[in-house]
PDB file of N, CA and C in Angstrom:
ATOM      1  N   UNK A   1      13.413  -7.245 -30.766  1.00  0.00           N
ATOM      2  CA  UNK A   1      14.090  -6.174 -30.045  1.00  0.00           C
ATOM      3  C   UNK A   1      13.080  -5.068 -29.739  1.00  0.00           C
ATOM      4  N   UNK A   2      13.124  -4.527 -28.702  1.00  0.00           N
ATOM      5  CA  UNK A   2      12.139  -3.376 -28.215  1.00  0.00           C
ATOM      6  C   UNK A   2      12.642  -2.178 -28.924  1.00  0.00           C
ATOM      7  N   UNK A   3      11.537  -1.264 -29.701  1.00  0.00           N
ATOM      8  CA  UNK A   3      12.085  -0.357 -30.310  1.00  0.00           C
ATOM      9  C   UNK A   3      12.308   0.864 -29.167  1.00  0.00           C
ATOM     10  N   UNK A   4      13.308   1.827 -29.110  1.00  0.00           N
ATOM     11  CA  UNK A   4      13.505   2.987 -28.646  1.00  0.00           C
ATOM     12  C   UNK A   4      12.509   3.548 -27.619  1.00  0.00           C
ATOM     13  N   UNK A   5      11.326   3.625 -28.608  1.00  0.00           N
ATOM     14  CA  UNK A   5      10.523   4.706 -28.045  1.00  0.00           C
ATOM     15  C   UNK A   5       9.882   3.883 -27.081  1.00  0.00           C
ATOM     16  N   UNK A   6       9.477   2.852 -27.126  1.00  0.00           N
ATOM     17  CA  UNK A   6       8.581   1.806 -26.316  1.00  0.00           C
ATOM     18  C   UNK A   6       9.464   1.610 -24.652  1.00  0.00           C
ATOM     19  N   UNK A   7      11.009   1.339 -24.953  1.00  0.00           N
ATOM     20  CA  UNK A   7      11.693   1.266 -23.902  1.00  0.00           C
ATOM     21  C   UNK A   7      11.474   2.787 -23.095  1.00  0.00           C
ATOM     22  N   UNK A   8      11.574   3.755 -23.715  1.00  0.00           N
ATOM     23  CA  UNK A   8      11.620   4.946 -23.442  1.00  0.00           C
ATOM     24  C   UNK A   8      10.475   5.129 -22.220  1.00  0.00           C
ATOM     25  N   UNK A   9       8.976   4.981 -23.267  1.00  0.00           N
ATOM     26  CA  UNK A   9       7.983   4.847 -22.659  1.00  0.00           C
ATOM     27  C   UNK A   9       8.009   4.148 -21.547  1.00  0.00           C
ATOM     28  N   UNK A  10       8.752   2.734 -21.332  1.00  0.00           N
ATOM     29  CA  UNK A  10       8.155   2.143 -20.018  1.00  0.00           C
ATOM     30  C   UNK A  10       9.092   2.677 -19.274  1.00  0.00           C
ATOM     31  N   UNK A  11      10.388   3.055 -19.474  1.00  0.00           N
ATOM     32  CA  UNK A  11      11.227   3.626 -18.694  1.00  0.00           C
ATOM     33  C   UNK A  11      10.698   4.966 -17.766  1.00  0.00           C
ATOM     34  N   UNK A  12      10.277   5.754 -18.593  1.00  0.00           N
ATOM     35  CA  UNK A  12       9.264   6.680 -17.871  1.00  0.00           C
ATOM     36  C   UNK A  12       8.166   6.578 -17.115  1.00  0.00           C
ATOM     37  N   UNK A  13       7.518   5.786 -17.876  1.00  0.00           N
ATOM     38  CA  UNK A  13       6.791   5.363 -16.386  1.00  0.00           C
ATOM     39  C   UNK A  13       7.158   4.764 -14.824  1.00  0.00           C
ATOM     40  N   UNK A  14       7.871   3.864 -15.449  1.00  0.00           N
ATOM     41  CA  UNK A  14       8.482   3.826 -14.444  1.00  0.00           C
ATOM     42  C   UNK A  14       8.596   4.443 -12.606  1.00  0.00           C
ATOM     43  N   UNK A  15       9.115   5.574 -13.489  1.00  0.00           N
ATOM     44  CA  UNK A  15       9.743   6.319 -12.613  1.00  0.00           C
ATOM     45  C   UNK A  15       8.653   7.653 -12.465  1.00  0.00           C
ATOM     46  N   UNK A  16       7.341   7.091 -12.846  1.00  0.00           N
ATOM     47  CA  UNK A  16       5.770   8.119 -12.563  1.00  0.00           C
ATOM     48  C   UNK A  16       6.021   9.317 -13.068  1.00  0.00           C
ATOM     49  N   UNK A  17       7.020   9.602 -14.709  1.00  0.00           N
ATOM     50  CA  UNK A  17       7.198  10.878 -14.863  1.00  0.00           C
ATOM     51  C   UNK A  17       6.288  11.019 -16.292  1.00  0.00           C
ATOM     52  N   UNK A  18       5.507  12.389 -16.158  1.00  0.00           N
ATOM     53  CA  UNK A  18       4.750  12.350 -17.562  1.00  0.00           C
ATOM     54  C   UNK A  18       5.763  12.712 -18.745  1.00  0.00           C
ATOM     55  N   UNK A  19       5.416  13.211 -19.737  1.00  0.00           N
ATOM     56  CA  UNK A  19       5.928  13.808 -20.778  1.00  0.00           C
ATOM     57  C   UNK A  19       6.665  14.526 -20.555  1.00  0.00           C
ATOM     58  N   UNK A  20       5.882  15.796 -20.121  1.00  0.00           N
ATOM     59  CA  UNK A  20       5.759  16.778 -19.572  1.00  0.00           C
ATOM     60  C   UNK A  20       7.316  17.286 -18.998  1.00  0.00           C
ATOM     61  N   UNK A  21       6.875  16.333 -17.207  1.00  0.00           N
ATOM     62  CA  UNK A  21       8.120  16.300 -16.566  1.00  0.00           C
ATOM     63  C   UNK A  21       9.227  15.838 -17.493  1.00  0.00           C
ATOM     64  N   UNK A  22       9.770  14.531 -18.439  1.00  0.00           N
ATOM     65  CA  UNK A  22      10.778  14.060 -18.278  1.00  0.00           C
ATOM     66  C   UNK A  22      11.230  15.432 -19.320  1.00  0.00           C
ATOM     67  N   UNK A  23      10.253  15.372 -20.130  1.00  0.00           N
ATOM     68  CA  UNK A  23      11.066  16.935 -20.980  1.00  0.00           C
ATOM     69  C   UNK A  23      12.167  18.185 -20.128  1.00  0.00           C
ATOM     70  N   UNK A  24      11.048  18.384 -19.045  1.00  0.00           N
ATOM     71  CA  UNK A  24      11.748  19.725 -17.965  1.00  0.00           C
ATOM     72  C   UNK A  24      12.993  18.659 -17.682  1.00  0.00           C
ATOM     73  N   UNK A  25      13.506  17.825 -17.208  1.00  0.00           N
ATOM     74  CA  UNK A  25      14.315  16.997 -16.718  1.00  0.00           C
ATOM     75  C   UNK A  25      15.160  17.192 -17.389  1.00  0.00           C
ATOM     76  N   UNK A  26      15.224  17.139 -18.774  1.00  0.00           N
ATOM     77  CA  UNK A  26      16.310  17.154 -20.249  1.00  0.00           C
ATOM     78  C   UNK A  26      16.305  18.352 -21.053  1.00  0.00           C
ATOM     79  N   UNK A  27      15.683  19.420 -21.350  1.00  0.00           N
ATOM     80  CA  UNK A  27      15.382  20.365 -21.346  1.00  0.00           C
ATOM     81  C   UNK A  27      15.136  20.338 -22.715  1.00  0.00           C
ATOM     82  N   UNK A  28      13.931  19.531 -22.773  1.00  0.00           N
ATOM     83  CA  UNK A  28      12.779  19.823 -23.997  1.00  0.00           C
ATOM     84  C   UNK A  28      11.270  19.942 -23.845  1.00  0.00           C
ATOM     85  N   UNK A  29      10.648  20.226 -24.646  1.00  0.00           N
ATOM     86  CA  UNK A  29       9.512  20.008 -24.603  1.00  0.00           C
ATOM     87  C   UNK A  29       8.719  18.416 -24.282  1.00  0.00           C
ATOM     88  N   UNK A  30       7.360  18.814 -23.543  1.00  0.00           N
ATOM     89  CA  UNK A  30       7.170  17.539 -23.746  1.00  0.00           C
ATOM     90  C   UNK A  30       6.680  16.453 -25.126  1.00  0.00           C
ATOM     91  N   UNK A  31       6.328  17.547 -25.791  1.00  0.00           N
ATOM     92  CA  UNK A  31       6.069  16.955 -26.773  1.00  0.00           C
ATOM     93  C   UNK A  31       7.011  16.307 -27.817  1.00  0.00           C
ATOM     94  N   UNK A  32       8.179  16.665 -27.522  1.00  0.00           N
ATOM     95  CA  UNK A  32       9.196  15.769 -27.951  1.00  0.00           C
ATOM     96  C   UNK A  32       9.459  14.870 -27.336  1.00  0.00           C
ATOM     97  N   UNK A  33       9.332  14.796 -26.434  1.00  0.00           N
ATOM     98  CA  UNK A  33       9.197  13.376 -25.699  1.00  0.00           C
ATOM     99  C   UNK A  33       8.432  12.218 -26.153  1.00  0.00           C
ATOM    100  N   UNK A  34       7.123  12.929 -26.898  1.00  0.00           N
ATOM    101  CA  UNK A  34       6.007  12.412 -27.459  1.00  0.00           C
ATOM    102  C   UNK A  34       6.468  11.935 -28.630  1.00  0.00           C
ATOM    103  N   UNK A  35       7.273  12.109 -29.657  1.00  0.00           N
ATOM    104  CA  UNK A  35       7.423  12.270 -30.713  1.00  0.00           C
ATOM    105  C   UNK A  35       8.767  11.047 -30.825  1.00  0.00           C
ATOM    106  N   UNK A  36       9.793  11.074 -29.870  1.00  0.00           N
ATOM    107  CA  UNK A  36      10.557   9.939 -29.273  1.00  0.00           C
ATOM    108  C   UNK A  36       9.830   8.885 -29.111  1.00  0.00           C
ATOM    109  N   UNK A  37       9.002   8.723 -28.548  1.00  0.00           N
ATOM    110  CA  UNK A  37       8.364   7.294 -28.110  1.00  0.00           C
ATOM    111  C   UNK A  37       7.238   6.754 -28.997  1.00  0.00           C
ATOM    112  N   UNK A  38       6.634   7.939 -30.065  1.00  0.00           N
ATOM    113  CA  UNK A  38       5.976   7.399 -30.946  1.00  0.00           C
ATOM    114  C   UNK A  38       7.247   7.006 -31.962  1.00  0.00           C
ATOM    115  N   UNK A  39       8.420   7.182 -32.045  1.00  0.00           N
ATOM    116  CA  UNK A  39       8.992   6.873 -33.444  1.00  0.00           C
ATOM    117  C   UNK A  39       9.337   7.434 -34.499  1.00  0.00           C
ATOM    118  N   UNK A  40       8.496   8.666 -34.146  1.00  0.00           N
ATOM    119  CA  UNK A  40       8.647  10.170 -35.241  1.00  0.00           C
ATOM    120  C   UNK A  40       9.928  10.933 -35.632  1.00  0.00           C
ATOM    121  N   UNK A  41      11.165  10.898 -34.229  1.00  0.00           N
ATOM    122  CA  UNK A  41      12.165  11.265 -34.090  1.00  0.00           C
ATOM    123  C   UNK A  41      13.519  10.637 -33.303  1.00  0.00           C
ATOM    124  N   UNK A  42      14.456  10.764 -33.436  1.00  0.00           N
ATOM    125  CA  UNK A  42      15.502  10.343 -32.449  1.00  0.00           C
ATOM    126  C   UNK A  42      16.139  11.254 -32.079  1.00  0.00           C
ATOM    127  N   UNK A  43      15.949  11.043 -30.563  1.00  0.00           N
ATOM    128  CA  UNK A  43      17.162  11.873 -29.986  1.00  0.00           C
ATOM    129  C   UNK A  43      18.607  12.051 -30.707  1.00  0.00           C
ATOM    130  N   UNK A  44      19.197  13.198 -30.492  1.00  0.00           N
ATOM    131  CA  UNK A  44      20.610  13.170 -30.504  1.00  0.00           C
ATOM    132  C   UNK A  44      21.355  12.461 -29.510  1.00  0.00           C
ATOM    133  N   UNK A  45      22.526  12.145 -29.904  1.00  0.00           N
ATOM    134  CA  UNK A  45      23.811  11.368 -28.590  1.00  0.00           C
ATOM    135  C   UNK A  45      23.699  12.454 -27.703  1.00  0.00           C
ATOM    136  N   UNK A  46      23.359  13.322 -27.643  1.00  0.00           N
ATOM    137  CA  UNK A  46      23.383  14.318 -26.375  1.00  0.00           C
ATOM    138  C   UNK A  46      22.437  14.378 -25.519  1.00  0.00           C
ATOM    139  N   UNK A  47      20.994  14.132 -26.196  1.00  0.00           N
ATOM    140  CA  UNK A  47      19.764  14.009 -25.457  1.00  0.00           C
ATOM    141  C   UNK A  47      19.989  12.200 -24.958  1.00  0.00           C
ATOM    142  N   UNK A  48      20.241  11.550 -25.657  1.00  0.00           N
ATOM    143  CA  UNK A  48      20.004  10.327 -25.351  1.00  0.00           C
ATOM    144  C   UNK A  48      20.945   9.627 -23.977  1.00  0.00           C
ATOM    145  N   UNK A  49      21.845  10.355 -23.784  1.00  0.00           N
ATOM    146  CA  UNK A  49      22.526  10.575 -22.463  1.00  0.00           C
ATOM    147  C   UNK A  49      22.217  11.298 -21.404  1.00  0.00           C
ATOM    148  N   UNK A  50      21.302  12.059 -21.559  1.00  0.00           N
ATOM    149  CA  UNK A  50      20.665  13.068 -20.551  1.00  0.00           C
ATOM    150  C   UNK A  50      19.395  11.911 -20.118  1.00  0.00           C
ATOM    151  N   UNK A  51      18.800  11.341 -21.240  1.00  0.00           N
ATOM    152  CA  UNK A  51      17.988  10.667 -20.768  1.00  0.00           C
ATOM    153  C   UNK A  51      18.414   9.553 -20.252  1.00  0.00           C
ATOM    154  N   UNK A  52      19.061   8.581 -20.399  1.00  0.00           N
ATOM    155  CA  UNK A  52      19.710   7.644 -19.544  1.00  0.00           C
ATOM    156  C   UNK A  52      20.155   8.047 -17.999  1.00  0.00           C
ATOM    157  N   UNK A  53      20.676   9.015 -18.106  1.00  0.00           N
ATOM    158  CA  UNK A  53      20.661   9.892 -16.888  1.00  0.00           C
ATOM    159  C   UNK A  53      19.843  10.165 -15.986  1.00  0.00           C
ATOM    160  N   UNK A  54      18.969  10.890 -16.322  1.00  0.00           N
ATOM    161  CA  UNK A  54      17.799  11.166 -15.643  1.00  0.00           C
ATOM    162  C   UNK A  54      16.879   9.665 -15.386  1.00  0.00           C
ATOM    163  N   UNK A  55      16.528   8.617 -16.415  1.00  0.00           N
ATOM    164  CA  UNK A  55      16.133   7.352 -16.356  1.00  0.00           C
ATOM    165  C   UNK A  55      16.992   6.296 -15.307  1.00  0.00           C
ATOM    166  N   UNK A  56      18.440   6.583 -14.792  1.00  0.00           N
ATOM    167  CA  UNK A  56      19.184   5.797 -14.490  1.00  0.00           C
ATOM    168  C   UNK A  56      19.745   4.296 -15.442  1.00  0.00           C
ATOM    169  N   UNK A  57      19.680   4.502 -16.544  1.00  0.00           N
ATOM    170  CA  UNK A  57      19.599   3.143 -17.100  1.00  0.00           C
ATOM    171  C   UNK A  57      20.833   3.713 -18.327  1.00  0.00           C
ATOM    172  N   UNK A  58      22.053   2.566 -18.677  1.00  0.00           N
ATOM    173  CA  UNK A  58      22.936   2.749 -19.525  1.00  0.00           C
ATOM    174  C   UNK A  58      21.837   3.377 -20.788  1.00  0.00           C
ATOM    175  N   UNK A  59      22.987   4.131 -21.636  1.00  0.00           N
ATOM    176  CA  UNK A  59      22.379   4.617 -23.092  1.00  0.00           C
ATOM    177  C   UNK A  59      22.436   3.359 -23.892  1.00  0.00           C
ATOM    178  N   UNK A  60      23.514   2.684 -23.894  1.00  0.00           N
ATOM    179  CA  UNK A  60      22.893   0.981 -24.159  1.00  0.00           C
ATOM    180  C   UNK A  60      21.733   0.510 -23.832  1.00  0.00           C
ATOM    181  N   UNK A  61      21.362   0.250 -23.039  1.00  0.00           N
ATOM    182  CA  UNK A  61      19.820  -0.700 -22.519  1.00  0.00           C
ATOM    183  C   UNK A  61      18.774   0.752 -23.008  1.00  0.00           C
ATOM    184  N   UNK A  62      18.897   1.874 -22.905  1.00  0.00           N
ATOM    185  CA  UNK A  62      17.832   2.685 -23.687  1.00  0.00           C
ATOM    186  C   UNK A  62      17.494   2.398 -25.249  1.00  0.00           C
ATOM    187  N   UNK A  63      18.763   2.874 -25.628  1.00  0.00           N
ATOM    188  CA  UNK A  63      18.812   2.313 -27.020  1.00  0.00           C
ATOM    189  C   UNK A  63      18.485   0.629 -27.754  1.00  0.00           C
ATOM    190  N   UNK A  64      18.116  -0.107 -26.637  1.00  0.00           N
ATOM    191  CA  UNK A  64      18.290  -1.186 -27.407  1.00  0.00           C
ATOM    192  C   UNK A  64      19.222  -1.982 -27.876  1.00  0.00           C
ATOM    193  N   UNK A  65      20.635  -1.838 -27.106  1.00  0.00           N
ATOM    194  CA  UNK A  65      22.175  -2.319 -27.738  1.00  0.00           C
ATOM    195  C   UNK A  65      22.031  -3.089 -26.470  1.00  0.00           C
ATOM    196  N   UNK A  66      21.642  -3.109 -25.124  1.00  0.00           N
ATOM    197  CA  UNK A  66      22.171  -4.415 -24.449  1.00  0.00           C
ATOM    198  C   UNK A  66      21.064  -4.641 -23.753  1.00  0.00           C
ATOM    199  N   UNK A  67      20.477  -6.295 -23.939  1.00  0.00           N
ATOM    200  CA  UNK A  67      19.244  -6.193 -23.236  1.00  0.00           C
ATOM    201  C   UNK A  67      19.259  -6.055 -21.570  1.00  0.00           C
ATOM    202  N   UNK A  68      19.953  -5.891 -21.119  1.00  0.00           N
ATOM    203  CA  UNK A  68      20.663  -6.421 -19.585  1.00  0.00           C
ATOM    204  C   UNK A  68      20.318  -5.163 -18.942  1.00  0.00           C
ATOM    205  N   UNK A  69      19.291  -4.851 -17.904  1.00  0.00           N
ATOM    206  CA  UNK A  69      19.460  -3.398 -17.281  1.00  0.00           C
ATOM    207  C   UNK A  69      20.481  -2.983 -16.206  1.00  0.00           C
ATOM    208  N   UNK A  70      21.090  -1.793 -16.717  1.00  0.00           N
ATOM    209  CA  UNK A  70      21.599  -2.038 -15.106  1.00  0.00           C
ATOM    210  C   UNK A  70      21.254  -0.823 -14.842  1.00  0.00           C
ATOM    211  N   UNK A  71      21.367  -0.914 -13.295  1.00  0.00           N
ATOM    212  CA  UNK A  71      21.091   0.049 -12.326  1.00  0.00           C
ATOM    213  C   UNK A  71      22.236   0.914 -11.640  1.00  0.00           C
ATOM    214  N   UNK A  72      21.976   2.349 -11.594  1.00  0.00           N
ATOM    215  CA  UNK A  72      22.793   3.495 -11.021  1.00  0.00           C
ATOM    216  C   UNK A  72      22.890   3.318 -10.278  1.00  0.00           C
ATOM    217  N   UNK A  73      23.817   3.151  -9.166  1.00  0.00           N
ATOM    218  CA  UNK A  73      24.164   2.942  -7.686  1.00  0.00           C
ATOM    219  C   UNK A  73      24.537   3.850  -7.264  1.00  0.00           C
ATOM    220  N   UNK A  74      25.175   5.389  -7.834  1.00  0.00           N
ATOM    221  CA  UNK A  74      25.981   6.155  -7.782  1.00  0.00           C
ATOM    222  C   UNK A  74      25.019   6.907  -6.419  1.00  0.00           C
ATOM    223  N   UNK A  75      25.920   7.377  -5.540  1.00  0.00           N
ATOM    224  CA  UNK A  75      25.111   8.598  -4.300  1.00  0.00           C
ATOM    225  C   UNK A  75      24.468   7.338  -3.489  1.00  0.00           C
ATOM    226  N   UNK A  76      24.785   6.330  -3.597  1.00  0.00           N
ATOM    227  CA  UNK A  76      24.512   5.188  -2.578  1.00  0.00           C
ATOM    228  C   UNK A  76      26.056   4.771  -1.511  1.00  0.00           C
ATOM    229  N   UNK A  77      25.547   4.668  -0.519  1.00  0.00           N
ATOM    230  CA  UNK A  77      26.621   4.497   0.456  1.00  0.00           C
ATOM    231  C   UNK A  77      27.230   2.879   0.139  1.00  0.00           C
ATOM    232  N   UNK A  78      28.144   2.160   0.730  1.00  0.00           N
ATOM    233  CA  UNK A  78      28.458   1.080   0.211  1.00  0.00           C
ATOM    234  C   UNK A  78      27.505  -0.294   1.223  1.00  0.00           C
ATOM    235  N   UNK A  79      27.125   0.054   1.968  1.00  0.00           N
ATOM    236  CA  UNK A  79      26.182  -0.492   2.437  1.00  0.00           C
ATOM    237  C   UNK A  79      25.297  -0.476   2.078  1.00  0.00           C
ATOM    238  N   UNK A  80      24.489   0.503   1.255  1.00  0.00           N
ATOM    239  CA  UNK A  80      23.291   0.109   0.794  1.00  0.00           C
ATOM    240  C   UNK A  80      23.444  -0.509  -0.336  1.00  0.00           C
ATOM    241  N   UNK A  81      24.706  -0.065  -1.176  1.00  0.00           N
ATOM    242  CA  UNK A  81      24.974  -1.098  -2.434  1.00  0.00           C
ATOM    243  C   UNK A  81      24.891  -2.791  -1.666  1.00  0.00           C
ATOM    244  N   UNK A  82      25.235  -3.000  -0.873  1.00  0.00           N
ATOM    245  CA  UNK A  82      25.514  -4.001  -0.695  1.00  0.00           C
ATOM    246  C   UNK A  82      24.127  -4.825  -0.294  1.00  0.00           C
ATOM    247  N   UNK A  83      23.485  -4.123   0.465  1.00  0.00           N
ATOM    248  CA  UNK A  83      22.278  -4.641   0.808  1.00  0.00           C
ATOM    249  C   UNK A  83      21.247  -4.909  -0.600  1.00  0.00           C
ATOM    250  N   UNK A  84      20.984  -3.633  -1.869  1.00  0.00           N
ATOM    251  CA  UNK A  84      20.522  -4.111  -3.344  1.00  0.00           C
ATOM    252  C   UNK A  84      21.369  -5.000  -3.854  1.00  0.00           C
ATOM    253  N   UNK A  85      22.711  -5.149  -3.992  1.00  0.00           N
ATOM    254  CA  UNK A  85      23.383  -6.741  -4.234  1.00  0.00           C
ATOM    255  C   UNK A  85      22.446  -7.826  -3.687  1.00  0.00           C
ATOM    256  N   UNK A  86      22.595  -7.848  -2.401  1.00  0.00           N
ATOM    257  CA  UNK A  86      22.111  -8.885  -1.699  1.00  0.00           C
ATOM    258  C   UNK A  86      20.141  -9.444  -1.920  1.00  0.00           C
ATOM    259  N   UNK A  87      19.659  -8.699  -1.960  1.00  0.00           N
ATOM    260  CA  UNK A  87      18.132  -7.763  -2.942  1.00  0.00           C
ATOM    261  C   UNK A  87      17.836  -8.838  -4.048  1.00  0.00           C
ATOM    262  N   UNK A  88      18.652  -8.272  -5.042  1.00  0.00           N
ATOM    263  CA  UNK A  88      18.901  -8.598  -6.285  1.00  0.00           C
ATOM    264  C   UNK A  88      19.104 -10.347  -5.858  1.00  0.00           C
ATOM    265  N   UNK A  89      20.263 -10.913  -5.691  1.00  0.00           N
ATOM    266  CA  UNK A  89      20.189 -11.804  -5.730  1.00  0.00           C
ATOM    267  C   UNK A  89      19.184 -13.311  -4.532  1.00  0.00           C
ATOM    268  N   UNK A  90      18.795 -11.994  -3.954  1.00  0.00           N
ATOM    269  CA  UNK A  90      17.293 -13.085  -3.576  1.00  0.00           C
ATOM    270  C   UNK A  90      15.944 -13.333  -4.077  1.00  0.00           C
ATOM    271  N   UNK A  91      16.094 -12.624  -4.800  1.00  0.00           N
ATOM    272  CA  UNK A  91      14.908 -11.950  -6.136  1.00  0.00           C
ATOM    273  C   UNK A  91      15.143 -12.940  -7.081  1.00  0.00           C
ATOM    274  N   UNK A  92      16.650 -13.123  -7.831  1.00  0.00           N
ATOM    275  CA  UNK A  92      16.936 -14.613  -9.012  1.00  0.00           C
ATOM    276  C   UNK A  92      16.520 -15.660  -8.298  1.00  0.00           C
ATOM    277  N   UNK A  93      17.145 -15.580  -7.322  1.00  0.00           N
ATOM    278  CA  UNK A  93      16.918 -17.024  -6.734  1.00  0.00           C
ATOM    279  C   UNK A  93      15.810 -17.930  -6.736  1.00  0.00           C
ATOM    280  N   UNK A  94      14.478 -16.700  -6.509  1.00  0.00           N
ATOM    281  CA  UNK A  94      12.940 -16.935  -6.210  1.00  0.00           C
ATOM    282  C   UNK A  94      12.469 -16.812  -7.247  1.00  0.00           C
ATOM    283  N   UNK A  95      12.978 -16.323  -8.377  1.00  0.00           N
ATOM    284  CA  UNK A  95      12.463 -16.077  -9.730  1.00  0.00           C
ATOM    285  C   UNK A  95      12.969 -17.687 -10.624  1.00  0.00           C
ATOM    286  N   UNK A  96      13.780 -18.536 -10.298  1.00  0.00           N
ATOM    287  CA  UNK A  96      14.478 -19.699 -10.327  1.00  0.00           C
ATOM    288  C   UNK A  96      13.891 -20.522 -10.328  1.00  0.00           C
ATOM    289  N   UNK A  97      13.295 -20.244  -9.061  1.00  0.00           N
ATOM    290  CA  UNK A  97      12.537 -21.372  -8.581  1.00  0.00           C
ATOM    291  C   UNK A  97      11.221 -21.552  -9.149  1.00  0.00           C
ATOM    292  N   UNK A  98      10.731 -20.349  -9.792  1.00  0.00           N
ATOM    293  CA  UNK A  98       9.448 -20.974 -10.365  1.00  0.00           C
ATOM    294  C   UNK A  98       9.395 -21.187 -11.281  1.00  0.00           C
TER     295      UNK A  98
END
Protein backbone atom coordinates (compact mmCIF):
# COMPACT_ATOMS: atom_id res chain seq x y z
CA UNK A 1 0.00 0.00 0.00
CA UNK A 2 1.40 3.52 -0.78
CA UNK A 3 1.95 5.34 2.36
CA UNK A 4 0.12 8.88 2.72
CA UNK A 5 2.84 11.04 2.30
CA UNK A 6 4.31 9.41 -0.92
CA UNK A 7 0.69 9.58 -2.56
CA UNK A 8 0.61 13.08 -1.35
CA UNK A 9 3.93 13.77 -2.88
CA UNK A 10 3.12 12.45 -6.33
CA UNK A 11 -0.20 13.98 -6.14
CA UNK A 12 1.46 17.30 -5.94
CA UNK A 13 3.49 17.05 -8.36
CA UNK A 14 1.38 16.30 -10.35
CA UNK A 15 -0.33 19.17 -10.56
CA UNK A 16 3.48 21.28 -10.68
CA UNK A 17 2.66 22.60 -7.15
CA UNK A 18 5.69 23.06 -4.69
CA UNK A 19 5.35 22.85 -0.99
CA UNK A 20 5.18 26.05 -0.76
CA UNK A 21 2.14 26.62 -3.06
CA UNK A 22 0.03 23.56 -1.97
CA UNK A 23 0.40 24.94 1.71
CA UNK A 24 -1.05 28.65 0.49
CA UNK A 25 -3.82 26.43 -1.23
CA UNK A 26 -4.86 24.82 2.34
CA UNK A 27 -3.71 27.34 4.51
CA UNK A 28 -0.52 26.04 6.00
CA UNK A 29 2.79 26.34 5.88
CA UNK A 30 4.87 24.78 3.51
CA UNK A 31 6.70 23.09 5.64
CA UNK A 32 3.99 21.15 6.83
CA UNK A 33 3.44 19.97 3.81
CA UNK A 34 6.98 18.74 4.20
CA UNK A 35 6.44 17.05 7.28
CA UNK A 36 3.06 15.20 5.69
CA UNK A 37 4.92 13.59 3.02
CA UNK A 38 7.94 12.76 5.00
CA UNK A 39 5.66 10.86 7.61
CA UNK A 40 6.42 13.08 10.55
CA UNK A 41 2.71 14.13 10.82
CA UNK A 42 -0.92 13.60 9.73
CA UNK A 43 -3.16 15.83 8.64
CA UNK A 44 -6.38 16.35 10.43
CA UNK A 45 -9.94 15.17 8.69
CA UNK A 46 -10.12 18.81 7.98
CA UNK A 47 -6.85 19.36 6.24
CA UNK A 48 -7.07 16.08 4.57
CA UNK A 49 -10.25 17.23 2.73
CA UNK A 50 -8.95 20.50 1.76
CA UNK A 51 -6.29 18.58 0.29
CA UNK A 52 -8.23 16.19 -1.73
CA UNK A 53 -9.85 19.22 -2.83
CA UNK A 54 -7.40 21.24 -3.98
CA UNK A 55 -5.57 17.72 -5.43
CA UNK A 56 -8.98 16.76 -7.06
CA UNK A 57 -8.70 13.21 -5.88
CA UNK A 58 -11.31 11.42 -3.20
CA UNK A 59 -9.89 11.64 0.60
CA UNK A 60 -10.08 7.86 0.03
CA UNK A 61 -7.50 7.43 -2.83
CA UNK A 62 -5.32 10.20 -0.75
CA UNK A 63 -5.42 8.33 2.19
CA UNK A 64 -4.78 5.09 0.86
CA UNK A 65 -8.44 3.46 1.51
CA UNK A 66 -9.25 2.99 -2.28
CA UNK A 67 -6.71 2.27 -4.77
CA UNK A 68 -9.00 3.45 -7.73
CA UNK A 69 -8.45 7.29 -8.65
CA UNK A 70 -11.09 9.18 -9.46
CA UNK A 71 -11.32 12.30 -11.06
CA UNK A 72 -13.33 15.74 -10.28
CA UNK A 73 -15.50 16.50 -13.12
CA UNK A 74 -17.26 19.12 -11.21
CA UNK A 75 -17.32 22.90 -13.34
CA UNK A 76 -17.15 20.65 -16.48
CA UNK A 77 -19.95 21.08 -18.95
CA UNK A 78 -21.63 17.69 -19.84
CA UNK A 79 -19.98 17.50 -22.98
CA UNK A 80 -16.77 17.69 -21.93
CA UNK A 81 -17.57 15.03 -19.29
CA UNK A 82 -18.50 13.10 -21.97
CA UNK A 83 -15.75 13.56 -24.28
CA UNK A 84 -13.00 12.48 -20.83
CA UNK A 85 -15.52 9.39 -20.59
CA UNK A 86 -14.91 8.71 -24.02
CA UNK A 87 -10.76 9.66 -23.33
CA UNK A 88 -10.65 7.39 -20.63
CA UNK A 89 -12.00 4.60 -22.25
CA UNK A 90 -9.73 4.73 -25.33
CA UNK A 91 -6.79 4.94 -23.13
CA UNK A 92 -8.00 1.08 -21.37
CA UNK A 93 -8.53 -0.11 -24.42
CA UNK A 94 -4.82 0.68 -25.72
CA UNK A 95 -3.47 0.00 -22.39
CA UNK A 96 -5.24 -3.74 -23.03
CA UNK A 97 -3.78 -4.26 -25.72
CA UNK A 98 -0.35 -4.30 -24.68
Amino acid sequence: MVEFGQRLRELRKQKGLTQKQLGSLIGVQGSVISFYELGDRMPSPEVIVKLATVLHVSADYLMGLDKHMAVDLSGLYADDVEAVRYLVDVLRKKNEQM
